[in-house]
Each structure stands twice: as structure tokens, then as C-alpha cells.
Protein backbone atom coordinates (compact mmCIF):
# COMPACT_ATOMS: atom_id res chain seq x y z
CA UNK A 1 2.38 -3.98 -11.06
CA UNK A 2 6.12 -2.62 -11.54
CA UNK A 3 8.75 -4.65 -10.32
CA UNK A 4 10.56 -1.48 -9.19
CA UNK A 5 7.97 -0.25 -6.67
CA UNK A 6 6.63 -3.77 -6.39
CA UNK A 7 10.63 -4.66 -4.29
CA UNK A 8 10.64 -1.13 -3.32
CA UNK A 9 7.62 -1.56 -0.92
CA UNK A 10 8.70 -5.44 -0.02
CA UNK A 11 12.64 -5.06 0.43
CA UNK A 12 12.81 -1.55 1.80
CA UNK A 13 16.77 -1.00 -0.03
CA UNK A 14 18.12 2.28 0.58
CA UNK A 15 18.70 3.26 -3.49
CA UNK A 16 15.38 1.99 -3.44
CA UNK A 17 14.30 4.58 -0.95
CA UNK A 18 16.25 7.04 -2.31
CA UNK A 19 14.53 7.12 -5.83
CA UNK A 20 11.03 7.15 -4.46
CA UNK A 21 11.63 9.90 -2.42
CA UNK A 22 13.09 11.97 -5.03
CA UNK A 23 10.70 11.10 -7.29
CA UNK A 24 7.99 11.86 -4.63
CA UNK A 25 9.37 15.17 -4.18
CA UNK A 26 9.04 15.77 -7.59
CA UNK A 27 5.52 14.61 -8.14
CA UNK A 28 3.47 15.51 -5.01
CA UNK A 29 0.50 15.59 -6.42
CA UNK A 30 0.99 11.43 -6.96
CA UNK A 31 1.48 10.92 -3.66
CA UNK A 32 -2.04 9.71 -2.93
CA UNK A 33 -1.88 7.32 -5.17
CA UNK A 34 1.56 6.17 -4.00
CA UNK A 35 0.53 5.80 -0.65
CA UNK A 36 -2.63 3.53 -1.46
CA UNK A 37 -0.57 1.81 -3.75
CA UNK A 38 1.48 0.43 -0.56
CA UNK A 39 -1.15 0.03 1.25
CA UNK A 40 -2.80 -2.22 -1.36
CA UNK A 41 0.61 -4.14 -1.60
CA UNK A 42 0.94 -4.98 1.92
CA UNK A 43 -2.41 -5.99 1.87
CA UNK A 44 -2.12 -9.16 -0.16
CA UNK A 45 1.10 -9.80 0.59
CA UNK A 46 3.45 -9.79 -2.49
CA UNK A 47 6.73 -10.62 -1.17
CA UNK A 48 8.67 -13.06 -2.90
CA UNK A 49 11.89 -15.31 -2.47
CA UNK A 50 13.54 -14.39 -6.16
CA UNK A 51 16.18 -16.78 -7.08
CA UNK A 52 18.99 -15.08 -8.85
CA UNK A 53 19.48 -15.72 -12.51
CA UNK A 54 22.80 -17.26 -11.85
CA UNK A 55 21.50 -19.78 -10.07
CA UNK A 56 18.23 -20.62 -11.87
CA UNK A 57 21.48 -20.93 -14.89
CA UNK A 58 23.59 -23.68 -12.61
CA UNK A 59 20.50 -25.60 -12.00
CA UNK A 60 19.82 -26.03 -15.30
CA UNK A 61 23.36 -26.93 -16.87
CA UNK A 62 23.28 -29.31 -13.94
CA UNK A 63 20.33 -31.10 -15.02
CA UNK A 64 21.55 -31.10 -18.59
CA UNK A 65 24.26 -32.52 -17.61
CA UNK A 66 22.52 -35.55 -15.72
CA UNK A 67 20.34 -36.10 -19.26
CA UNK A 68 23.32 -36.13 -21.67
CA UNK A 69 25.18 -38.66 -19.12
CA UNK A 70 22.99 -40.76 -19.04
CA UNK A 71 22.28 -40.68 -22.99
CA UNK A 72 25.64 -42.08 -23.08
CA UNK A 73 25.32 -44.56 -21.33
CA UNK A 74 22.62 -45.88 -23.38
CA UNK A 75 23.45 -44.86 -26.83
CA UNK A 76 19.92 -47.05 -28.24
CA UNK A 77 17.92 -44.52 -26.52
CA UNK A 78 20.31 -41.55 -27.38
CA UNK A 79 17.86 -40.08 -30.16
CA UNK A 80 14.66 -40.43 -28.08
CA UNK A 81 16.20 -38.97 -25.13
CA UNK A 82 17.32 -35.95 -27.09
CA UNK A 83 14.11 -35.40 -28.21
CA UNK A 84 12.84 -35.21 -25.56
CA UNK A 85 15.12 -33.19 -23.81
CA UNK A 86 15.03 -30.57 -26.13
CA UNK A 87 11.63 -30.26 -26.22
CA UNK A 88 11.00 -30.81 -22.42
CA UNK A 89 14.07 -28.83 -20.93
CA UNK A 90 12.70 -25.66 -20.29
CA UNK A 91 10.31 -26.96 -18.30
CA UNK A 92 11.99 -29.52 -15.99
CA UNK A 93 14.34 -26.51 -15.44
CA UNK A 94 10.86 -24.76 -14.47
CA UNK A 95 9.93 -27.87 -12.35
CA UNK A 96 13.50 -27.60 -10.73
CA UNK A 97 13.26 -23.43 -10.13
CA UNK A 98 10.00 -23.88 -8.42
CA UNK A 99 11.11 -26.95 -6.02
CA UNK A 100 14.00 -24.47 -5.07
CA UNK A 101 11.44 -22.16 -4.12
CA UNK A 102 9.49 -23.91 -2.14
CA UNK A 103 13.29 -24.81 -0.48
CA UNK A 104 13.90 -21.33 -0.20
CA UNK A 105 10.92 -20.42 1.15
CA UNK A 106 10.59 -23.42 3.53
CA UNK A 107 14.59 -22.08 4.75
CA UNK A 108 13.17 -18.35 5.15
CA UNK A 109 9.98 -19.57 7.41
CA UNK A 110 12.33 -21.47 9.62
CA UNK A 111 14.66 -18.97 10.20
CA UNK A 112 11.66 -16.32 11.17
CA UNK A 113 10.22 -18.77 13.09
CA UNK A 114 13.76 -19.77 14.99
CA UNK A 115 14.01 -16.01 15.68
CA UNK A 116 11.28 -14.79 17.79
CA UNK A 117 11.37 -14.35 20.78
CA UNK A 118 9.22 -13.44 24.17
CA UNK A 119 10.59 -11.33 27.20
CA UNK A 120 10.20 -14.08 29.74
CA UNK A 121 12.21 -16.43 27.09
CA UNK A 122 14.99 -14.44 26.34
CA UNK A 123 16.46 -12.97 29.51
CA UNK A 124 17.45 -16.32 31.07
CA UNK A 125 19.08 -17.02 28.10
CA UNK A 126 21.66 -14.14 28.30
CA UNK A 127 23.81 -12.85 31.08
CA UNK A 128 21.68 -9.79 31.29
CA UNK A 129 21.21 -6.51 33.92
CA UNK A 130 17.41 -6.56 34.58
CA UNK A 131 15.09 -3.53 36.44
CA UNK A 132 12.04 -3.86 37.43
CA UNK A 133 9.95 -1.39 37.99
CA UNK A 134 6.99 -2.71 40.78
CA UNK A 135 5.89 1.37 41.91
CA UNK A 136 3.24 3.19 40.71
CA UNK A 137 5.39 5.95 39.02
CA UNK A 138 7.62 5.66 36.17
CA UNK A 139 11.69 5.67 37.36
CA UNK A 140 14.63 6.77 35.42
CA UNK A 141 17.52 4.10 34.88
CA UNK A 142 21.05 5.15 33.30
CA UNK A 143 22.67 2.60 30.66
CA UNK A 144 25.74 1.89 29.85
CA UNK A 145 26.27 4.55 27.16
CA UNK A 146 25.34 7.37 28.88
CA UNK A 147 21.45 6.43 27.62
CA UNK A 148 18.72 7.28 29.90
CA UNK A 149 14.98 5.45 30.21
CA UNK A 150 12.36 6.38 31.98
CA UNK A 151 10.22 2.99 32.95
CA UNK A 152 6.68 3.09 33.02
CA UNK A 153 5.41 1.07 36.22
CA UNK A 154 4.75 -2.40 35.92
CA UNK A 155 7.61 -2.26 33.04
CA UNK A 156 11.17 -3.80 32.77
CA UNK A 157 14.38 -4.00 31.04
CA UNK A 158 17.30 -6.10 30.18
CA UNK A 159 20.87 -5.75 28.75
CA UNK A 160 24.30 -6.67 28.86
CA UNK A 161 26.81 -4.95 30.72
CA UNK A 162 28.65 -2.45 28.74
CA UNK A 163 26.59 -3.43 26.11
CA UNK A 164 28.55 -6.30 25.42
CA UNK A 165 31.02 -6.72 22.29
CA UNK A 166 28.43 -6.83 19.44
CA UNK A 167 28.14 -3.76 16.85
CA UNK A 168 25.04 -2.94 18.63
CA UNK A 169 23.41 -1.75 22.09
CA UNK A 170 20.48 -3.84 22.52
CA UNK A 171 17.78 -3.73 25.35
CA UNK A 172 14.72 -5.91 25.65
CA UNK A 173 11.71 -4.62 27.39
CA UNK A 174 8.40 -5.58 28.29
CA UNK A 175 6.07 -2.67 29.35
CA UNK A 176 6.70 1.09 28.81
CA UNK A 177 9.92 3.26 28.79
CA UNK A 178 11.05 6.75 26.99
CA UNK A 179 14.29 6.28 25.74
CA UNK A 180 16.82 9.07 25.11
CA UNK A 181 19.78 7.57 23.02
CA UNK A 182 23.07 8.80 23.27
CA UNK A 183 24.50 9.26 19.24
CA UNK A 184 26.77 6.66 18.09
CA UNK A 185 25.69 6.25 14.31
CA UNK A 186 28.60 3.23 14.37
CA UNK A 187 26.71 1.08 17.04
CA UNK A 188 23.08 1.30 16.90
CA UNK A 189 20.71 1.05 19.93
CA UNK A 190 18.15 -1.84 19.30
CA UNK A 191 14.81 -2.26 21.45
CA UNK A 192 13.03 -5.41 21.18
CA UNK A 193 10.07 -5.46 22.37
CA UNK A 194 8.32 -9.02 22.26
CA UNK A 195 7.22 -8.97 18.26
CA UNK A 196 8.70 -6.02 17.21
CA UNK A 197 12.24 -4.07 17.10
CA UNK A 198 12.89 -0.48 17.15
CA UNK A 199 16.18 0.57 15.89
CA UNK A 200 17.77 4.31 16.11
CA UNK A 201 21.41 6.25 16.10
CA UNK A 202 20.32 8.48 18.21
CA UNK A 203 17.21 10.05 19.23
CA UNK A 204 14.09 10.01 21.98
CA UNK A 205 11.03 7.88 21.35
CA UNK A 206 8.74 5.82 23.67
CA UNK A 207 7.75 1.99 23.39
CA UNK A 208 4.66 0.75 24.63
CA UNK A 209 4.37 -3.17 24.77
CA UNK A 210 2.80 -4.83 27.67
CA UNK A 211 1.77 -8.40 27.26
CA UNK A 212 -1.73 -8.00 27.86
CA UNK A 213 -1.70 -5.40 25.32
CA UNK A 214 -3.03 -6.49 21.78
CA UNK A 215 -1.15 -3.55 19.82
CA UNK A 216 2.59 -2.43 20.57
CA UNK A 217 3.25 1.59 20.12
CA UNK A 218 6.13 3.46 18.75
CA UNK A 219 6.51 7.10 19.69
CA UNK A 220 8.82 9.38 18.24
CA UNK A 221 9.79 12.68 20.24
CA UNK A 222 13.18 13.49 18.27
CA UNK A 223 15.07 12.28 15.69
CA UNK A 224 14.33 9.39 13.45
CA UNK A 225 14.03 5.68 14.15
CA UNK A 226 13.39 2.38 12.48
CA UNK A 227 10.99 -0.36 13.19
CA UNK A 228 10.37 -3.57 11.64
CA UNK A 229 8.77 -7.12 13.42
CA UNK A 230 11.39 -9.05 15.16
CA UNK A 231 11.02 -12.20 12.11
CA UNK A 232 12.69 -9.70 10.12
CA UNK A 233 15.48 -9.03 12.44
CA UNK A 234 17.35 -12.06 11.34
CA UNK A 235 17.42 -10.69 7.84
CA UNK A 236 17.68 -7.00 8.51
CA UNK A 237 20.77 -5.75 6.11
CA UNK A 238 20.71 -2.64 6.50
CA UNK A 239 24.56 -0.91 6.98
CA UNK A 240 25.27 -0.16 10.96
CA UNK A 241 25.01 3.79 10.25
CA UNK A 242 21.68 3.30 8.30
CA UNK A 243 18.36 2.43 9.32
CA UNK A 244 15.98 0.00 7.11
CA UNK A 245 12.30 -0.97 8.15
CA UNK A 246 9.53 1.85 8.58
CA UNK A 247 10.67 5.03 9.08
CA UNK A 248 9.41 7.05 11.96
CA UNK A 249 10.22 11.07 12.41
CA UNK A 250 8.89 13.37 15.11
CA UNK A 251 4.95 13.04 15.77
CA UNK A 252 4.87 10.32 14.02
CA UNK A 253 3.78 7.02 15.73
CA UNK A 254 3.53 3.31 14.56
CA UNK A 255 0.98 0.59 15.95
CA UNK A 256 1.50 -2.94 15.47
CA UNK A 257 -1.55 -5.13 16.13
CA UNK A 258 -0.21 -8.58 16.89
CA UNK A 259 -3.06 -10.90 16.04
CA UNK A 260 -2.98 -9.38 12.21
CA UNK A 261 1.02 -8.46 12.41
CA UNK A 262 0.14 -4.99 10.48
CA UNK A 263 2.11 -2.22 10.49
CA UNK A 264 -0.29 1.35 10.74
CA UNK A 265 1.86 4.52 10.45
CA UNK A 266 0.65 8.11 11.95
CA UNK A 267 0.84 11.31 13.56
CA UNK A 268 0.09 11.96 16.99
CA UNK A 269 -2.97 13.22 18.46
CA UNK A 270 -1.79 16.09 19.60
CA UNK A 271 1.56 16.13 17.81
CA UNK A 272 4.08 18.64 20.35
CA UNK A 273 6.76 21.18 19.38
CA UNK A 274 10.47 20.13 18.53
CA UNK A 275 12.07 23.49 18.92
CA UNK A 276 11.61 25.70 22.08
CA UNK A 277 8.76 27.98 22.06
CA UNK A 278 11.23 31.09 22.23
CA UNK A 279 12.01 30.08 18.57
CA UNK A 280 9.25 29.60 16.78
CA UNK A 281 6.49 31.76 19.07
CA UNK A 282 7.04 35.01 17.02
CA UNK A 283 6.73 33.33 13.87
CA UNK A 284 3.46 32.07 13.68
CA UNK A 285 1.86 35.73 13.13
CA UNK A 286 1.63 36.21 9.58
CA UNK A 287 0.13 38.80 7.22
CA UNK A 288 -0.17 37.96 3.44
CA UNK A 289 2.45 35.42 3.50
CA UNK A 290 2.91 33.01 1.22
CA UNK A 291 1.61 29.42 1.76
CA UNK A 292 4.69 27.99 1.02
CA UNK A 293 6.14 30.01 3.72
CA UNK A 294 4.38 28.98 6.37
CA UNK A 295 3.77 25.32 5.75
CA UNK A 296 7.63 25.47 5.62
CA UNK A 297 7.68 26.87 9.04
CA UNK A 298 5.33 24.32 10.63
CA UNK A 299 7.24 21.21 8.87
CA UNK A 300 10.07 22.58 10.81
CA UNK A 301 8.70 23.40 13.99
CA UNK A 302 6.75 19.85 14.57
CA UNK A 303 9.04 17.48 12.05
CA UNK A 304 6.07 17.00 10.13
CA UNK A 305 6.30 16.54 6.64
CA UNK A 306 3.34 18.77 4.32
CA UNK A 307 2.35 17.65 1.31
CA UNK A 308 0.97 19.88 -1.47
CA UNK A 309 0.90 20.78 -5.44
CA UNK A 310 3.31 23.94 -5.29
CA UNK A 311 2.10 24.99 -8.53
CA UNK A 312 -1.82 24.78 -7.15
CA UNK A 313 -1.11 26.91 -4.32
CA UNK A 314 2.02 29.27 -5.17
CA UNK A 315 -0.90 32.50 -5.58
CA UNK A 316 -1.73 31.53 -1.87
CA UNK A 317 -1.36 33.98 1.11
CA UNK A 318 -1.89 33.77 4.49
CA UNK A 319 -3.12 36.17 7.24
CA UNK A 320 -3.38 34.68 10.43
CA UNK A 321 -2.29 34.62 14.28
CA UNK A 322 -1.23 30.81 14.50
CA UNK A 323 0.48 31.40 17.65
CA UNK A 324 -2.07 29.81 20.49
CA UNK A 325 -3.62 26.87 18.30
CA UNK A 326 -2.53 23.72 18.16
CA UNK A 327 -1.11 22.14 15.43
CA UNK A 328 -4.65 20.42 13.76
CA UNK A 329 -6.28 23.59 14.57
CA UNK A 330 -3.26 25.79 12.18
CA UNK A 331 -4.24 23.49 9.17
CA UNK A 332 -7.81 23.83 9.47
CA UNK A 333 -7.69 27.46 9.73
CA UNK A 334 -5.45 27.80 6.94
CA UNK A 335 -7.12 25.44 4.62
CA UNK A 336 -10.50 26.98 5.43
CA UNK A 337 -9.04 30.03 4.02
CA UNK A 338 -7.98 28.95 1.22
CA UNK A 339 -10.72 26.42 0.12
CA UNK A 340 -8.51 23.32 0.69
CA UNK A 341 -8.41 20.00 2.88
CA UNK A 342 -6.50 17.65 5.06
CA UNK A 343 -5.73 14.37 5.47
CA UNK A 344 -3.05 12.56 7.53
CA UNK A 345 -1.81 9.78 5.55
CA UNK A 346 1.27 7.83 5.84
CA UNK A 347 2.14 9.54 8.69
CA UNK A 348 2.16 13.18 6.59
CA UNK A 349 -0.55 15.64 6.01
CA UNK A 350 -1.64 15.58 2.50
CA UNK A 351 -3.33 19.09 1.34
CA UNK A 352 -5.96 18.71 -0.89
CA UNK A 353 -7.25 21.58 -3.21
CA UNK A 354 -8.08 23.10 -6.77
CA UNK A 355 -5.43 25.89 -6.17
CA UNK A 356 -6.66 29.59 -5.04
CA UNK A 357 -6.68 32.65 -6.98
């Protein structure tokens, strides 16, 4: 029910974003009840066109305006009318707030509706460089910025030469491709991909979205990227060197499932290594170690973020040889030792325990 998170969750702002994390950081132990707390939000949908206080303040000096006018002109009614209007102001200001909504609102659904797109609809449109890929294997394509993209078969891409002379590199694709971005924090690199966009600085991440396909996948190898449904590309604000929407880190993947348009955020099956093996390898032996330690370590060495009460578990040791399991098979073996459990929510793992002695 607070406004705060309430615009938080809807609007996505960066100060926004940057108080919730902090405050996250601060209280781990709520961030269960965060998390469900969005999820219940974009549920039922609580977005809503707010009409500034400035303006709610014009309309209404307008209309007052209208009503003493026309008391002038007929001073016999002049008393009436002002009692009236005193008594019924507040509400025809009311009426008037809510018609502009339903303007505002009526504006807003045309604009998302004038802004999709398909694959097949766009590319004529444009003076675009197309590939197709029509083998069996996937083929690797340079762009314009030094970018590279492997294409899954059956896939293709579009974009402008050079990029064009917009503040961004955009490419539209319909199929499969891993991307690995060339940094330029001052142009970002934009993929649409039929209902959704995906929007880095810099990084490596693959997009699956195939017609025939009734979800659309976001896959993040390196770095960090943004993604948010292509009706909220015409009103993405975000500054060129920042990214709005859903965040997505390494492991993490995002499915969109186009009949509902719903966002689901998570890790990866079998989420891989982001550091080479020589660095990390050694590492993952431990004997009596502290927890925090070694859920340190692992955040590192996958980009995963780990959740936990500090104060629950900062008696907690660890002796263990990590070094030929998997990534699930680490945090069951630690929590098993220490009495605790997973879960994977948001896209993090969440450790949940009474604390050891």
C-alpha cells in the first residue's frame, strides 16, 4: 500500500532503485517479503496515469473562471450560482480530473498501441542490412561497431548501416543470436525482438524469439542488461548511460510469455562460471571458513547475488571441497551443513535458516 514502493515497482526511476536496494541491503532478512510484494503488484496491475498537482490546480481555476463569468453575466442568478459553486466545486473539479484521466489514459494506450511492432513489419519500413541465416548451424556476423552475433539457424537480423545517426545501435531480430556488445555506455545497443526490447552498454547475452515460439528468452552471459516490452519503448526515459526496465546480471534469465505479457525473472539451470577456472579453481577448498566467506566467493565467481541474515549465520563455518560440483550442488551441500535452505527467487538465491551455533 505505500506510494513509495507502490511507483517504485510501476515506474522503475533510478533514485527509486537506488533506495530499495540500499535499503534491501540493509534488511535482508525482508527480502522475501519484498519480492512477493512485487509480485503481488504486478499481478493486479496498479499502474496509474498521475496527473501532476499543477495541473489538477489550472483545471480548476479554469473552471472557476467559466462559473464566475458567467455569474456576471447574469447578475439575478449571481447568489444561486455562488451557492452552488461553492458547495459543488470540489467536485466538478473531481469530475474534470477524472475526464483528464480517462484522456490521459486513452493518449498512453494509443501511443503503446502505435508502437509495436512485428519483424516482417518493420524491416521494409527502414533502409536496413538484413542476414539470413537458412543452414543448419548457427553463423557469426560482424556489425558495425565492432559487435559480433552468432545467429541461430532459421534466425535473422536487421540494422542500419553504421548504425545510423540516432543515440543508439539498434538491431531487430527474429529467431536466435548471442550477442557480444562492444562498450559504448554513450550509445546503447537496443535488440528488439517482436514484443520485447533488450537494452545493454556493453555485455554478452542471448535472445531467443522465434515466431512460433509462445515465450521470448533473455540470457545473460556477462555484464548487465535491461529488458522491458516494446509498448514501453516509446516511454522508456531512462538517461543514454543508464539502463531502466528489469535488470538482468550473469545467470540470470528472463521469459516473457506473450499471450499473458508477464515478465518471470531467474537463474539458469545450470548457471556457468564468469571468471576462468585458473582463478577461482583453488578457492573452492575450504576448511572452517566462514560462511560469509565463501558465499562471497561464489557471488563473485557466477554473478549471482546470495541472500542471507548476516547476523543468523556469522558463527557459521564451512569445511568442504566445492571444487567439482556445480553451482546448485555447492548450496545444497553447504546448507545441509548448516541446517539451512534455498530458494531462487527474483533471480537470487535466498538462504533460509534459524542461524547455527
Amino acid at each position: 500500500m505505500d506510494e513509495d514502493f507502490i511507483r517504485w515497482v510501476n515506474e522503475k526511476k533510478d533514485a527509486d532503485n537506488d533506495f530499495w536496494e540500499q535499503w534491501l541491503s540493509q534488511n535482508q532478512d525482508k527480502y522475501m517479503a519484498i519480492a512477493e510484494a512485487r509480485r503481488i503488484l504486478e499481478s493486479i496491475g496498479t499502474e496509474q496515469n498521475i496527473i501532476s498537482e499543477e495541473v489538477k490546480q489550472f483545471e480548476i481555476e479554469r473552471l472557476m473562471h467559466t462559473i464566475r463569468g458567467r455569474v456576471q453575466e447574469q447578475p439575478e442568478q449571481k447568489a444561486r450560482i455562488v451557492k452552488i459553486s461553492s458547495k459543488w466545486w470540489y467536485a466538478a473539479a473531481t469530475l474534470l480530473v477524472a475526464i483528464l484521466s480517462v484522456a490521459v489514459y486513452l493518449v498512453v494506450v494509443q501511443e503503446k498501441d502505435t508502437a509495436k511492432f512485428d519483424y516482417a513489419a518493420i524491416t521494409p519500413s527502414k533502409r536496413l542490412i538484413e542476414n539470413i541465416n537458412t543452414s543448419e548451424k548457427a553463423i557469426t556476423l560482424k556489425l558495425p561497431d565492432e559487435s559480433t552475433v552468432e545467429l541461430a539457424a532459421n534466425s535473422r537480423i536487421a540494422y542500419a548501416n553504421s548504425f545510423g545517426s540516432t543515440g543508439t545501435r539498434d538491431v531487430y531480430l527474429s529467431g536466435e543470436a548471442f550477442f557480444k556488445v562492444t562498450k559504448n555506455p554513450a550509445r546503447p545497443f537496443r535488440v528488439f525482438a517482436n514484443e520485447i526490447v533488450t537494452k545493454v552498454l556493453g555485455t554478452s547475452f542471448i535472445v531467443r524469439s522465434f515466431e512460433k515460439d509462445s515465450v521470448i528468452q533473455v540470457t545473460v552471459r556477462t555484464g548487465k542488461v535491461s529488458v522491458y516490452s516494446q509498448t514501453a519503448n516509446a516511454n522508456e526515459t531512462s538517461l543514454p548511460n543508464q539502463l531502466g526496465g528489469i535488470i538482468l546480471t550473469p545467470n540470470q534469465e528472463l521469459v516473457y510469455e506473450k499471450a499473458k505479457q508477464k515478465f518471470q525473472k531467474g537463474l539458469l539451470e545450470n548457471p556457468l562460471v564468469i571468471f576462468p577456472e585458473t582463478y577461482y579453481q583453488k578457492d573452492l577448498s575450504y576448511e572452517e571458513v566462514s560462511l560469509e566467506k565463501v558465499f562471497a566467493q561464489l557471488s563473485k565467481i557466477y554473478g549471482v547475488n546470495i541472500v542471507y541474515d548476516s547476523e543468523l549465520l556469522e558463527k557459521c563455518t564451512v569445511t568442504a571441497d566445492l571444487r567439482n560440483e556445480n553451482f546448485y550442488r555447492k548450496l545444497e551441500l553447504i546448507c545441509k551443513a548448516i541446517g539451512a535452505r534455498y530458494e531462487i527467487i527474483d533471480g537470487q538465491v535466498v538462504i533460509q535458516t534459524n542461524g547455527c551455533d
